[in-house]
Every structure is written in C-alpha cells, then in structure tokens.
PDB file of N, CA and C in Angstrom:
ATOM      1  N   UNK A   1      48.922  42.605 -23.118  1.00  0.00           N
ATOM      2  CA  UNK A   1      49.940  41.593 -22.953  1.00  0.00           C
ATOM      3  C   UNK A   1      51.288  42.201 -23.315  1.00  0.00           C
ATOM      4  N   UNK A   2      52.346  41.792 -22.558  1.00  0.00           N
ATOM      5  CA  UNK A   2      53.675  42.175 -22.765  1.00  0.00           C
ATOM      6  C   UNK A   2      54.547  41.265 -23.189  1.00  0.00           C
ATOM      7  N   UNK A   3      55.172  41.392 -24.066  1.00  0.00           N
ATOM      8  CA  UNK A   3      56.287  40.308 -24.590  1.00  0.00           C
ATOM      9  C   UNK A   3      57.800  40.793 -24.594  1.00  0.00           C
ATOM     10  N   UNK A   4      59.129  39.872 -24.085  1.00  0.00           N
ATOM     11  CA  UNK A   4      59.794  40.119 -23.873  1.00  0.00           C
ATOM     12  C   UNK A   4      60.857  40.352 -24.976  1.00  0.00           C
ATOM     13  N   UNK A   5      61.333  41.181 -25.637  1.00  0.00           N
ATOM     14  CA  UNK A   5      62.096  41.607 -27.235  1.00  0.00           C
ATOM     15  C   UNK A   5      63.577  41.414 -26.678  1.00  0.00           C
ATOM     16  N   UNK A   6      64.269  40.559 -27.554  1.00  0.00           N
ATOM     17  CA  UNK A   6      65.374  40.539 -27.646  1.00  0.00           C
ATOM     18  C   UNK A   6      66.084  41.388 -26.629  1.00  0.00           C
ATOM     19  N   UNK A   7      67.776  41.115 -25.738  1.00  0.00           N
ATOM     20  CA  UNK A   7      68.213  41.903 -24.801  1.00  0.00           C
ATOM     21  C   UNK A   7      67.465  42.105 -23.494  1.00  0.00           C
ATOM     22  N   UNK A   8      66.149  41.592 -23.465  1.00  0.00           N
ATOM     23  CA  UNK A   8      65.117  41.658 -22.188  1.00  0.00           C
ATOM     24  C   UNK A   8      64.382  42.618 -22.065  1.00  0.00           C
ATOM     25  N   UNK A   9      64.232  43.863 -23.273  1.00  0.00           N
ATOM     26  CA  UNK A   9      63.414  44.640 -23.258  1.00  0.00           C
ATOM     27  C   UNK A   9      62.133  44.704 -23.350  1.00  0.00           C
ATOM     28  N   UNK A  10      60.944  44.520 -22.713  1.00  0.00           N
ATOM     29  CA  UNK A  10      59.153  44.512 -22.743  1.00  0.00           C
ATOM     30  C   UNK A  10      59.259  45.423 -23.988  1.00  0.00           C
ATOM     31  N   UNK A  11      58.120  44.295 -24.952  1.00  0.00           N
ATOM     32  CA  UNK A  11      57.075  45.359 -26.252  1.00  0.00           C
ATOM     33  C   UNK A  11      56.036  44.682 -25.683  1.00  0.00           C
ATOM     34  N   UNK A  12      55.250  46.087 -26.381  1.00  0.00           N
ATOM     35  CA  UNK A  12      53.789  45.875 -26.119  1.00  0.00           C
ATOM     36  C   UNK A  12      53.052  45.717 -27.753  1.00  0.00           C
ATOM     37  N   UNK A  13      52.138  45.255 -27.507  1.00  0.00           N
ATOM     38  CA  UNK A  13      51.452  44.891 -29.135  1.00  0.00           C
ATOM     39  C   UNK A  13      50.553  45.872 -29.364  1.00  0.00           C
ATOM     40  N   UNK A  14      50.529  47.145 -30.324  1.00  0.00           N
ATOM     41  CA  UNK A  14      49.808  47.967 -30.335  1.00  0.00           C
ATOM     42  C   UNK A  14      49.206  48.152 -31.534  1.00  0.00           C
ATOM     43  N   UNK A  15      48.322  48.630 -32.226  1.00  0.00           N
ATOM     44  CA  UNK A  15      47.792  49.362 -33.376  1.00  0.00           C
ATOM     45  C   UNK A  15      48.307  50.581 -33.413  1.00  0.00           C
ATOM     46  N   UNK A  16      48.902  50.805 -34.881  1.00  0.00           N
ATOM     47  CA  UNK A  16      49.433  52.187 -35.439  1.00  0.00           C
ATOM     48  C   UNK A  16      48.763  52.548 -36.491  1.00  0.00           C
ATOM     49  N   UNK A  17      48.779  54.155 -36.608  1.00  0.00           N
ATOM     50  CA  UNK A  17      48.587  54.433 -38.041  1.00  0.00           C
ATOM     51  C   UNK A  17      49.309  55.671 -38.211  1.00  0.00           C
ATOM     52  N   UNK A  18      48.965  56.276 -39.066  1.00  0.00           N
ATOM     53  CA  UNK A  18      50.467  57.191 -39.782  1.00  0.00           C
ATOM     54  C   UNK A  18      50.174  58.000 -38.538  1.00  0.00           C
ATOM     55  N   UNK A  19      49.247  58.913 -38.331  1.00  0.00           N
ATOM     56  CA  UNK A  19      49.137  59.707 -36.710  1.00  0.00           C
ATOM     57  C   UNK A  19      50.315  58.757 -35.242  1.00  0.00           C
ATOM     58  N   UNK A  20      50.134  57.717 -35.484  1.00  0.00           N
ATOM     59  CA  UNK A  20      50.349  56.965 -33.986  1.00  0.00           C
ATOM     60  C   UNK A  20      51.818  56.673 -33.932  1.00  0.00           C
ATOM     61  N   UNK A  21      52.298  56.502 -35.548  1.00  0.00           N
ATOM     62  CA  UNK A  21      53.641  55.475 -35.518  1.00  0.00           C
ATOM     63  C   UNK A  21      54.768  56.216 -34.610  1.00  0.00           C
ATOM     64  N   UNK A  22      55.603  55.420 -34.125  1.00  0.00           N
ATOM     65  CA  UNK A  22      56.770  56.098 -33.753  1.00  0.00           C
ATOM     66  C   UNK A  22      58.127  55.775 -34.435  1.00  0.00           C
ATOM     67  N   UNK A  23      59.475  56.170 -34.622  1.00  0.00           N
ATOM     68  CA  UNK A  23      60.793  55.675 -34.646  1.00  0.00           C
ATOM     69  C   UNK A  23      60.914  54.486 -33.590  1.00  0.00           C
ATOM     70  N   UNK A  24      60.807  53.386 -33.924  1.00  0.00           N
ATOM     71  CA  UNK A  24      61.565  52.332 -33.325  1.00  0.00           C
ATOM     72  C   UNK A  24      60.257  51.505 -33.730  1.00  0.00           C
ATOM     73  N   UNK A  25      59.444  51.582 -33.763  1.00  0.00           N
ATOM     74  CA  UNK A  25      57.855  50.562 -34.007  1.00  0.00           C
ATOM     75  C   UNK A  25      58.559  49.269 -34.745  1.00  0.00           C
ATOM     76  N   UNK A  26      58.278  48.296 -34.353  1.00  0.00           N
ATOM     77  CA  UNK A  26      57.842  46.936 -35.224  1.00  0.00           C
ATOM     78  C   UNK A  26      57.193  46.509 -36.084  1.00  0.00           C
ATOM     79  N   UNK A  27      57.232  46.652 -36.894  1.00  0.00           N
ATOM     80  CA  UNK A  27      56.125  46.039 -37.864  1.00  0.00           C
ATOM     81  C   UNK A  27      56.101  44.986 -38.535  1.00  0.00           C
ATOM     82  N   UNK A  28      55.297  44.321 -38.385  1.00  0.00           N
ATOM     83  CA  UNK A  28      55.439  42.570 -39.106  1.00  0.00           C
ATOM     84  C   UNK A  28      54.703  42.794 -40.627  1.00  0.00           C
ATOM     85  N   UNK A  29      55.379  42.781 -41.891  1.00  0.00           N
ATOM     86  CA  UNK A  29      54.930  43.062 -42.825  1.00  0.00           C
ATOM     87  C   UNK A  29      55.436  41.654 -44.125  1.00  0.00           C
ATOM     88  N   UNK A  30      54.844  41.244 -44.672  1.00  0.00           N
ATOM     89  CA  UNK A  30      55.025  39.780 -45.137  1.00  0.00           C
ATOM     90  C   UNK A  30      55.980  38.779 -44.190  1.00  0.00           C
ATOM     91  N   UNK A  31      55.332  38.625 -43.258  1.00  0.00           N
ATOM     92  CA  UNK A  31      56.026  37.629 -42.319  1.00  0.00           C
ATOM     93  C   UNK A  31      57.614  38.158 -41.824  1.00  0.00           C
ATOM     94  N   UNK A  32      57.945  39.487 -42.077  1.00  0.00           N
ATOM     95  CA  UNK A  32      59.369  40.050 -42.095  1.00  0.00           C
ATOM     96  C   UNK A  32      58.973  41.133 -40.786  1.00  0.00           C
ATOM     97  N   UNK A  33      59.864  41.340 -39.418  1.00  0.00           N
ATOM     98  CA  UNK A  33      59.821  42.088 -38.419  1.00  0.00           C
ATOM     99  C   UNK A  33      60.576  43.327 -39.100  1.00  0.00           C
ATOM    100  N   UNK A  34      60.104  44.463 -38.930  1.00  0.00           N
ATOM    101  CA  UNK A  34      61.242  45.574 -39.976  1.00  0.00           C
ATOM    102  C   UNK A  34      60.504  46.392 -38.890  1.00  0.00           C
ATOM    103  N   UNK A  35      61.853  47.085 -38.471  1.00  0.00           N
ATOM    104  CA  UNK A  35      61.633  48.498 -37.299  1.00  0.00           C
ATOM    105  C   UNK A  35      61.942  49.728 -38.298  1.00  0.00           C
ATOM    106  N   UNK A  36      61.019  50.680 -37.760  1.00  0.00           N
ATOM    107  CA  UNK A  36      60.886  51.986 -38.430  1.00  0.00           C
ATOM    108  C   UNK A  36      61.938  52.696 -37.545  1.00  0.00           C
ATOM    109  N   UNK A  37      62.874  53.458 -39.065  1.00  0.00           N
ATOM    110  CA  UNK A  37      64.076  54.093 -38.351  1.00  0.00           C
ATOM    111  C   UNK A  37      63.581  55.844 -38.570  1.00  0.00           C
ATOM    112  N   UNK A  38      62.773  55.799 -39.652  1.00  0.00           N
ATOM    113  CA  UNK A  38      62.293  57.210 -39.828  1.00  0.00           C
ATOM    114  C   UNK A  38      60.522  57.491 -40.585  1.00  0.00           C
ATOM    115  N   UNK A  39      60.293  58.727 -40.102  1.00  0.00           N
ATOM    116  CA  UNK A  39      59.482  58.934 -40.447  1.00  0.00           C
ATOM    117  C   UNK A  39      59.284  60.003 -41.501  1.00  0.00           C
ATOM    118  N   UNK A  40      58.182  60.349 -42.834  1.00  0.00           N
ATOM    119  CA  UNK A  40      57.961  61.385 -43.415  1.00  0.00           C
ATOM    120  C   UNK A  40      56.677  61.416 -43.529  1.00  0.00           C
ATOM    121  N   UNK A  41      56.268  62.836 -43.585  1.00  0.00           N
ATOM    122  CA  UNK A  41      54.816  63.814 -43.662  1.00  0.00           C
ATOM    123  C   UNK A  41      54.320  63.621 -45.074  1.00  0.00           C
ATOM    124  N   UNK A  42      53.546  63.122 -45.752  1.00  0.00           N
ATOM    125  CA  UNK A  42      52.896  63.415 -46.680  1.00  0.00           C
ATOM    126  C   UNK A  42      51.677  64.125 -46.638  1.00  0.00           C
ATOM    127  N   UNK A  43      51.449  64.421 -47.873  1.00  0.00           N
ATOM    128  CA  UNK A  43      49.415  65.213 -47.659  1.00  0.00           C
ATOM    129  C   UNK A  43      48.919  64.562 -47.275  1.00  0.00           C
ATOM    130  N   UNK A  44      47.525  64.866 -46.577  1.00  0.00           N
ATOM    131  CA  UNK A  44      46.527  64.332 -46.398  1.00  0.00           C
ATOM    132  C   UNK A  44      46.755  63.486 -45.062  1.00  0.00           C
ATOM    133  N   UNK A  45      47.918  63.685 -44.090  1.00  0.00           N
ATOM    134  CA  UNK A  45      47.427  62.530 -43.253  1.00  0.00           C
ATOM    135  C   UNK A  45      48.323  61.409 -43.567  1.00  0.00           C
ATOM    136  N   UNK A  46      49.023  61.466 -44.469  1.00  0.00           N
ATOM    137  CA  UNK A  46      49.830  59.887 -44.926  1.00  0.00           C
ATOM    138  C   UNK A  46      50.509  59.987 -44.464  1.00  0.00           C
ATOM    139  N   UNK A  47      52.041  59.183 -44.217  1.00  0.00           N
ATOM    140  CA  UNK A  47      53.383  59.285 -43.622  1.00  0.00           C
ATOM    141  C   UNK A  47      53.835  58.248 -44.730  1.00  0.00           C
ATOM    142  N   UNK A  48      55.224  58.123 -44.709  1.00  0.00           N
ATOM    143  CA  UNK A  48      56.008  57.254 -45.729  1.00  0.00           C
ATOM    144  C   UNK A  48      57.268  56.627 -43.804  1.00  0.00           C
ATOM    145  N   UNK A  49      57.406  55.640 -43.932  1.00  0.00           N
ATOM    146  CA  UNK A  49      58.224  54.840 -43.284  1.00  0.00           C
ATOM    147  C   UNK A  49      59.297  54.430 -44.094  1.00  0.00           C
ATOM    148  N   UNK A  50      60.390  54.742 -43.307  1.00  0.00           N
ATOM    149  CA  UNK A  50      61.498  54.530 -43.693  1.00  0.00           C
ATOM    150  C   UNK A  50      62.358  53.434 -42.736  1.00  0.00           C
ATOM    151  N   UNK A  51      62.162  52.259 -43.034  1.00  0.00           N
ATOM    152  CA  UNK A  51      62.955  51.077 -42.473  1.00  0.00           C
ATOM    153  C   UNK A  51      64.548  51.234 -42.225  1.00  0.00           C
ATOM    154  N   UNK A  52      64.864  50.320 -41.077  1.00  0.00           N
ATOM    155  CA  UNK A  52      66.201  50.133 -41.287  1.00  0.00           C
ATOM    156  C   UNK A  52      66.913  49.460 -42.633  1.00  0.00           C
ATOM    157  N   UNK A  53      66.226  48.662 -43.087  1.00  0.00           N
ATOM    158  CA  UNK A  53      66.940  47.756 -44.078  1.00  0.00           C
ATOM    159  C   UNK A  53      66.721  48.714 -45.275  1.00  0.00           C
ATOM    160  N   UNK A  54      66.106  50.155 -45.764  1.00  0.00           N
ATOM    161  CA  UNK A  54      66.404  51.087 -46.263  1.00  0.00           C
ATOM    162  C   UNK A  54      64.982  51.009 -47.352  1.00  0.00           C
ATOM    163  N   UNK A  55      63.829  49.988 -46.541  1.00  0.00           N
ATOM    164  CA  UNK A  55      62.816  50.002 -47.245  1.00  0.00           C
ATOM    165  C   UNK A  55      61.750  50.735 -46.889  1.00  0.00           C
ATOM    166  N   UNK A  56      60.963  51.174 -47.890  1.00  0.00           N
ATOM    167  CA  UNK A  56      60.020  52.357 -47.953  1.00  0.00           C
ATOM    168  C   UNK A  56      58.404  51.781 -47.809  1.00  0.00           C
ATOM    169  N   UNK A  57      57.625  52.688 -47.038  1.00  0.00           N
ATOM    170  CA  UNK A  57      56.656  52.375 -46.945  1.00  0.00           C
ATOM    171  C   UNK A  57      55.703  53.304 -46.835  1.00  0.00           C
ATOM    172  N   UNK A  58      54.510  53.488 -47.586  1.00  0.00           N
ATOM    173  CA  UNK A  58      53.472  54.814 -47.484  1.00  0.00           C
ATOM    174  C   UNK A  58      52.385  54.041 -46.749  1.00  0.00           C
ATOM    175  N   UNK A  59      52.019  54.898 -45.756  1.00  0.00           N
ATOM    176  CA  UNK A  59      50.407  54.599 -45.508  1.00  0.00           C
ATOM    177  C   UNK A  59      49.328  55.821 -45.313  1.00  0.00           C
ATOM    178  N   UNK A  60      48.115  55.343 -46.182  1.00  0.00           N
ATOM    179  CA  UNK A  60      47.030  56.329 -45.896  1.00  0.00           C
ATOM    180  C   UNK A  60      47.063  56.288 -44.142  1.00  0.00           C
ATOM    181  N   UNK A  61      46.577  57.817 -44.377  1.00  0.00           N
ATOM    182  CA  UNK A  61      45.796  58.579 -42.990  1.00  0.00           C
ATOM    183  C   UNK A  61      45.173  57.606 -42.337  1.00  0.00           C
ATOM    184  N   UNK A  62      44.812  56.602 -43.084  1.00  0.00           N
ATOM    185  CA  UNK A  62      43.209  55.394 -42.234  1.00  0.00           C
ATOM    186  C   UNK A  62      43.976  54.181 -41.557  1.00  0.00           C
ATOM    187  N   UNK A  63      44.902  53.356 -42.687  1.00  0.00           N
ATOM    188  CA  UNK A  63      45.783  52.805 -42.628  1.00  0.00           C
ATOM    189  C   UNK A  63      46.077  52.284 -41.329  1.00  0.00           C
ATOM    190  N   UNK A  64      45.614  51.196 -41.116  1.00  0.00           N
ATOM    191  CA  UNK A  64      46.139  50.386 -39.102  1.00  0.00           C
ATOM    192  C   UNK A  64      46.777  49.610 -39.558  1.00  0.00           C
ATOM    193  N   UNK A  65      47.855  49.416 -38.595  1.00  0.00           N
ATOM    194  CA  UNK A  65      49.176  48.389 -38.712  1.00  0.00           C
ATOM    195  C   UNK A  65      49.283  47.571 -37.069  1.00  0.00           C
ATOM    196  N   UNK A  66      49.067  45.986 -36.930  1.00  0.00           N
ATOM    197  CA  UNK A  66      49.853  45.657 -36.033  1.00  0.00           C
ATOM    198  C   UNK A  66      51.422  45.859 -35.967  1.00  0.00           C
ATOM    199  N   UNK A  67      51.554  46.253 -34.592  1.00  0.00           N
ATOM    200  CA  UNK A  67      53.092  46.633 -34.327  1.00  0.00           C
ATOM    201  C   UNK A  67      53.509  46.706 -33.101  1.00  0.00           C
ATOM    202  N   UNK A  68      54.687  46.219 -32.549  1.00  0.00           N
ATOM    203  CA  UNK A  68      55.370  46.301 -31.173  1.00  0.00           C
ATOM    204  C   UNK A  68      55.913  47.742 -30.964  1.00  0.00           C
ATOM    205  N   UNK A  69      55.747  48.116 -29.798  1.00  0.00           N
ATOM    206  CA  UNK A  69      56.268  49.015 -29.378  1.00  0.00           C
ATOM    207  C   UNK A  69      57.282  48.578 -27.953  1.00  0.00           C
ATOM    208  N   UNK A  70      58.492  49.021 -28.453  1.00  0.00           N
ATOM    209  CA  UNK A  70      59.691  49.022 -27.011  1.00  0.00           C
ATOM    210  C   UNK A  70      59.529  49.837 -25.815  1.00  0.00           C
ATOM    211  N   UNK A  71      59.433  49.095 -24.634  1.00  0.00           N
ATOM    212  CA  UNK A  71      58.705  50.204 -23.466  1.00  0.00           C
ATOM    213  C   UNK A  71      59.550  50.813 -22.772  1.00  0.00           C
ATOM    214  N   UNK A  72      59.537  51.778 -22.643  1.00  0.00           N
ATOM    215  CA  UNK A  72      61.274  52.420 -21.508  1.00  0.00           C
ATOM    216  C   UNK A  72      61.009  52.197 -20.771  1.00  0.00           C
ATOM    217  N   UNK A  73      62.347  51.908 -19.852  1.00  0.00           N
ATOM    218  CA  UNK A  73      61.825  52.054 -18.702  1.00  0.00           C
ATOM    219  C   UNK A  73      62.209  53.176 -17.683  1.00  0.00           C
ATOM    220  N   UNK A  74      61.778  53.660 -16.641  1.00  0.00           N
ATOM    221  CA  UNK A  74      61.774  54.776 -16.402  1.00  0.00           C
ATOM    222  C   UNK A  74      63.096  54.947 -14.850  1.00  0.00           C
TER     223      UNK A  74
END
C-alpha cells in the first residue's frame, strides 16, 4: 500500500532494521513521526539514529522498526 506524505510525495510502509534504515525513513516512535537525518555504525550490527529534532536512537542488529519510506520518482 502507498500513502500519500505531505507535498504529494508516495511513502511506502516498510520494515527496517539497523542493516535496512535509510536517511530520510519515518519512524513512528511514541506516537511521534521523527525522520532519520543520520546514521552511525556501532559493533555488532547496531546503528545509532540521529533524528532531525536532534534525538538519538540505538538499535540492536535484530531490532525491526515500522517506517515510511519516501519514493523517488524517477
């Protein structure tokens, strides 16, 4: 299913995990939409997310997240 994001841009509803995430992802995390502006490498497989609003986030290697992804278009 495709949903239409703000400005008229299609997201798609995907599963992430620290392998999958990208810069721009959605993530609905206590009822709050927060897009990932950056990413970091930890051991093991983890990544740390770095929000726009300048909040931090670690997830294990295993770690699945619902999340929108913005679709280009080509």
């Amino acid at each position: 299913m495709r949903v239409h994001a703000a400005g008229g841009a299609l997201a798609s509803p995907i599963k992430v995990t620290a392998a999958t995430v990208q810069r721009g992802d959605i993530i609905q995390l206590g009822g709050q939409a927060c897009r990932v502006s950056d990413l970091v490498q930890l051991s093991h497989g983890a990544k740390q997310l770095v929000f726009e609003s300048g909040e931090l986030l670690a997830i294990h290697g295993r770690t699945r997240l619902d999340a929108l992804r913005l679709l280009r278009r080509r």
